[in-house]
N, C-alpha and C. Protein backbone atom coordinates (compact mmCIF):
# COMPACT_ATOMS: atom_id res chain seq x y z
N UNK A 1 -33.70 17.57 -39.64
CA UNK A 1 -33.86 16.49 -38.69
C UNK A 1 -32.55 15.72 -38.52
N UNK A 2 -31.85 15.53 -39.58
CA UNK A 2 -30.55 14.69 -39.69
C UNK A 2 -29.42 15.63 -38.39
N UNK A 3 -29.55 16.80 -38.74
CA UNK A 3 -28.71 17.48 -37.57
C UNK A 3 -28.73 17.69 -36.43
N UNK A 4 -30.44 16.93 -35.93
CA UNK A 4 -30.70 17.10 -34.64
C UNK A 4 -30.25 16.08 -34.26
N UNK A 5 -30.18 14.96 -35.05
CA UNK A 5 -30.32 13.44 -34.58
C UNK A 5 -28.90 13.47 -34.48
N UNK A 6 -27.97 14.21 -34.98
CA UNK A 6 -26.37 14.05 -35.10
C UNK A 6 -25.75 14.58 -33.55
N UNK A 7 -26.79 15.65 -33.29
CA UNK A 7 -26.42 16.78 -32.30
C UNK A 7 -27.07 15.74 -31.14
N UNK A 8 -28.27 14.76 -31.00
CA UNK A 8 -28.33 14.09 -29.79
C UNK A 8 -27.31 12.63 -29.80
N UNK A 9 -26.68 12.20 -30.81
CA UNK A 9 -26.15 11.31 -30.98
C UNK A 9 -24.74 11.93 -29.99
N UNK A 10 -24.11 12.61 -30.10
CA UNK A 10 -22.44 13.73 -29.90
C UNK A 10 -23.07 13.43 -28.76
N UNK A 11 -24.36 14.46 -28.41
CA UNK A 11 -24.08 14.48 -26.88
C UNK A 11 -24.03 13.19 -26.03
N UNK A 12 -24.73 12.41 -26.17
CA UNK A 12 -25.26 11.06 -25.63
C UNK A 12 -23.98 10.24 -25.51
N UNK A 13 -23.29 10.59 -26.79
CA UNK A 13 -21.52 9.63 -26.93
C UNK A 13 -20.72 10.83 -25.32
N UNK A 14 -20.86 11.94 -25.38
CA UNK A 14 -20.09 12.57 -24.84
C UNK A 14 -20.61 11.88 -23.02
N UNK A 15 -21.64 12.03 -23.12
CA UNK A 15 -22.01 11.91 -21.68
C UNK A 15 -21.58 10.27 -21.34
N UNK A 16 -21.86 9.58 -22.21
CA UNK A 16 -21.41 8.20 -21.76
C UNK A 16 -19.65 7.88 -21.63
N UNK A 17 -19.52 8.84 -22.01
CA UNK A 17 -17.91 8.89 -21.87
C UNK A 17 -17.55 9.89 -20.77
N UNK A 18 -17.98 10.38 -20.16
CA UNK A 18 -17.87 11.24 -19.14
C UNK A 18 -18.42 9.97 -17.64
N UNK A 19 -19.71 9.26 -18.08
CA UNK A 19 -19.72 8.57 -16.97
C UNK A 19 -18.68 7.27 -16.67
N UNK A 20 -18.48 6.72 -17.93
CA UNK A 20 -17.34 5.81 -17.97
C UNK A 20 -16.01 5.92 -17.37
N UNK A 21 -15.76 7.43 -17.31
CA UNK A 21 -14.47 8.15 -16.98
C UNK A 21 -14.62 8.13 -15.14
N UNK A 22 -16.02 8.60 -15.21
CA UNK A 22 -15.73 8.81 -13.32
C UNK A 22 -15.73 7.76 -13.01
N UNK A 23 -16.20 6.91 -13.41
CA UNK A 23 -16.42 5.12 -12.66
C UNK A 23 -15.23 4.66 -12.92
N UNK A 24 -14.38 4.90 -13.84
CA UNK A 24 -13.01 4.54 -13.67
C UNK A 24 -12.53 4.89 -12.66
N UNK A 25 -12.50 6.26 -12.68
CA UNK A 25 -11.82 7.11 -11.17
C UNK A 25 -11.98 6.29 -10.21
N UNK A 26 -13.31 5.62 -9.54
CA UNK A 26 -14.04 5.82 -8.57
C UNK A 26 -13.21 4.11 -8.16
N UNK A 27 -13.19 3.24 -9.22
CA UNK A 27 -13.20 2.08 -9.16
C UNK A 27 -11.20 2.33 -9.04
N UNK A 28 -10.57 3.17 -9.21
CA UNK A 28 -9.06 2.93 -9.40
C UNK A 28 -8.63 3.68 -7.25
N UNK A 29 -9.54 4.38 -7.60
CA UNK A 29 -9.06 4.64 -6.05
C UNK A 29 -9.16 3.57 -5.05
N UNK A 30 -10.10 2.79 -4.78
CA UNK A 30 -10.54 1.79 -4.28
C UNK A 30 -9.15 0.66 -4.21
N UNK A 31 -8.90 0.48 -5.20
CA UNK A 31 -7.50 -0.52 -5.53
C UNK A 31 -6.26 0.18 -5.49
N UNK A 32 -5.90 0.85 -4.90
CA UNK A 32 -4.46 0.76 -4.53
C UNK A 32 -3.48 -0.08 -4.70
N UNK A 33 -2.78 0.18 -5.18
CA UNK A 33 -1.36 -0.76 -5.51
C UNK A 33 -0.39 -0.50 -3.69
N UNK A 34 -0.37 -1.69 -3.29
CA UNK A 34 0.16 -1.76 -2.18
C UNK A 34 1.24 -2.28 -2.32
N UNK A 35 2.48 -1.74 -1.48
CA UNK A 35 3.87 -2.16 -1.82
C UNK A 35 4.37 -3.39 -0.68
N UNK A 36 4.50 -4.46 -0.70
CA UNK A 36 4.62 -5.50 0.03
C UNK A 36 6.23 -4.94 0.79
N UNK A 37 5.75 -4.61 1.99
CA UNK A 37 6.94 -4.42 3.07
C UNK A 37 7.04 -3.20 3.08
N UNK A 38 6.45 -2.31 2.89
CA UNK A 38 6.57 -0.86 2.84
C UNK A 38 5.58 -0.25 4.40
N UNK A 39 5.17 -1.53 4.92
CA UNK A 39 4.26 -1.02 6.28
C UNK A 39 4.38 -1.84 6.72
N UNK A 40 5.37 -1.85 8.22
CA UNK A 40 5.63 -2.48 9.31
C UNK A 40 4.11 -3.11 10.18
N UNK A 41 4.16 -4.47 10.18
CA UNK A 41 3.14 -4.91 11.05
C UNK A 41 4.12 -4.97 12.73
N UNK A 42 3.57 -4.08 13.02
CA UNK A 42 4.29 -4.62 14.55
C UNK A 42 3.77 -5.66 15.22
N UNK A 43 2.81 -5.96 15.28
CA UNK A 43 2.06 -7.42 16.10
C UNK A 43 2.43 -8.36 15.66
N UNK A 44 2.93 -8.45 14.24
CA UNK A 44 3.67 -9.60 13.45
C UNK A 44 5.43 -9.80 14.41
N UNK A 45 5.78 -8.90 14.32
CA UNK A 45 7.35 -8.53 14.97
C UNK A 45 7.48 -8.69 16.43
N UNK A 46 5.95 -8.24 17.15
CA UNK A 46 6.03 -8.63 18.25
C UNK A 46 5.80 -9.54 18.89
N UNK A 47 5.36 -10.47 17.84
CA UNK A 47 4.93 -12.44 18.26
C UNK A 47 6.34 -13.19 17.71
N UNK A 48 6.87 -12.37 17.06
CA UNK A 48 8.31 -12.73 16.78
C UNK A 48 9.17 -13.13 17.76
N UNK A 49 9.62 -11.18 18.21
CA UNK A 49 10.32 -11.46 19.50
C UNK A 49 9.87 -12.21 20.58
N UNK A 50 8.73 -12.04 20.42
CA UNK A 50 7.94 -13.36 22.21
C UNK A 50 8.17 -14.78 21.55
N UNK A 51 7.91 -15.45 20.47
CA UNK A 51 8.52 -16.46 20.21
C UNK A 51 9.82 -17.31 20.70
N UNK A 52 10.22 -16.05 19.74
CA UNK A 52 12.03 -16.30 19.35
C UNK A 52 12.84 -14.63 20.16
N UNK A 53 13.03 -15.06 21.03
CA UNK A 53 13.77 -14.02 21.95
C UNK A 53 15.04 -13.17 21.41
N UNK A 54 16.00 -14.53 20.83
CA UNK A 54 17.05 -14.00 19.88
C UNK A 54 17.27 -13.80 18.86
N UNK A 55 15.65 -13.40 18.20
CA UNK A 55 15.93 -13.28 16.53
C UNK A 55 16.07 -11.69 16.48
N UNK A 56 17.21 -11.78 16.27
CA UNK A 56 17.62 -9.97 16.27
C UNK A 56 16.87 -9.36 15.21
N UNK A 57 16.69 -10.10 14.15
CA UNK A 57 15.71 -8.73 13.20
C UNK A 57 14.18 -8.55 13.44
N UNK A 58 13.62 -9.10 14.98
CA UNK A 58 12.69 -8.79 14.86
C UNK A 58 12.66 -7.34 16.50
N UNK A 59 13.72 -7.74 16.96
CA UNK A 59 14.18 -6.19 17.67
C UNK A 59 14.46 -5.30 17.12
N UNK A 60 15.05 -5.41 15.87
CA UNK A 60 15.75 -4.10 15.03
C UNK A 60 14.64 -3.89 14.10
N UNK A 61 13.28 -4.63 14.06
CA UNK A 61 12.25 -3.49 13.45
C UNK A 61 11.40 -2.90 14.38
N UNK A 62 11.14 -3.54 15.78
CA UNK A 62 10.71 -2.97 16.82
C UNK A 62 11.40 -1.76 17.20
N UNK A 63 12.75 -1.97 16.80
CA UNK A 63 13.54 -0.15 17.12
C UNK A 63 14.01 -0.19 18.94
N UNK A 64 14.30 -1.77 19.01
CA UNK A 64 14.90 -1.71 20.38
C UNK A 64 15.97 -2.13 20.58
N UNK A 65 17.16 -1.48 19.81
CA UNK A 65 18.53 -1.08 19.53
C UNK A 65 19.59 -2.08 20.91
N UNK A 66 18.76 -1.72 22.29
CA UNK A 66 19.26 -2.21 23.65
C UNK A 66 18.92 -3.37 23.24
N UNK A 67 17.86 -4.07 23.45
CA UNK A 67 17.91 -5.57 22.72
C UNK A 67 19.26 -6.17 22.27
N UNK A 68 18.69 -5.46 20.86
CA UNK A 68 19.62 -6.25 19.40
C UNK A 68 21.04 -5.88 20.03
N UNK A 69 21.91 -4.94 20.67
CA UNK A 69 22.96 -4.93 21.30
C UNK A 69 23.34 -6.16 22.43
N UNK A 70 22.47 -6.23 22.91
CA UNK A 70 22.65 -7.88 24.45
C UNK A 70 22.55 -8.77 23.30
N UNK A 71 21.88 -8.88 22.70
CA UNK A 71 21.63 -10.39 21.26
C UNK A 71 22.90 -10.33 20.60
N UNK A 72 23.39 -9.49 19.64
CA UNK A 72 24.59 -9.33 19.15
C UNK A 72 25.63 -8.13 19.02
N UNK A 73 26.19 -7.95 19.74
CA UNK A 73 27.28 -6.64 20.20
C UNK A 73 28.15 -6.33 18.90
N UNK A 74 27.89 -7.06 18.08
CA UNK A 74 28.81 -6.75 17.24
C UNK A 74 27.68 -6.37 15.86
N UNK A 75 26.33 -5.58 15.76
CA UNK A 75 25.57 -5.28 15.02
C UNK A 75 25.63 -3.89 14.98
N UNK A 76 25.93 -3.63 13.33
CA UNK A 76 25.70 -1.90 13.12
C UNK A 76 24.83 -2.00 12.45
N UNK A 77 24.11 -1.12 12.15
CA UNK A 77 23.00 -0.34 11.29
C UNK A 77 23.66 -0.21 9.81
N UNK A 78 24.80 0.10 9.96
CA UNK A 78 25.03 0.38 8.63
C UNK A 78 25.17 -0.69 7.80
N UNK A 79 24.39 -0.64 6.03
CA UNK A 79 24.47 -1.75 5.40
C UNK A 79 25.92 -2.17 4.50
């Protein structure tokens, strides 16, 4: 009897550790670690430029190069 009770004890530990494990999974996908500035809001950039007409960095994330050139002629890309 002692070996049955040992053999439902193992399994019972095993399975509760198997469900513990997927609910981790389940609960880590959900939360994503999001990288602050790694995803362009354009509606943010584009109440920018309608704002503020001459704020050149909000043309040069819009990617409208002609802009940011009439704003400041003397702007390269390179850092």
């Amino acid at each position: 009897m002692s070996k049955d009770l040992e053999y439902l004890l193992f399994v019972n530990i095993i399975i509760i550790i198997l469900l513990l494990s997927i609910f981790n999974l389940q609960f880590h996908k959900k939360n994503e670690i999001k990288v602050l500035g790694a995803v362009t809001n354009n509606s943010y950039w584009e109440e920018m430029a309608i704002k503020h007409p001459t704020y050149r960095d909000a043309w040069v994330e819009l990617g409208r190069m002609d802009i940011v050139k009439q704003i400041d002629p003397n702007y390269s890309q390179l850092p």
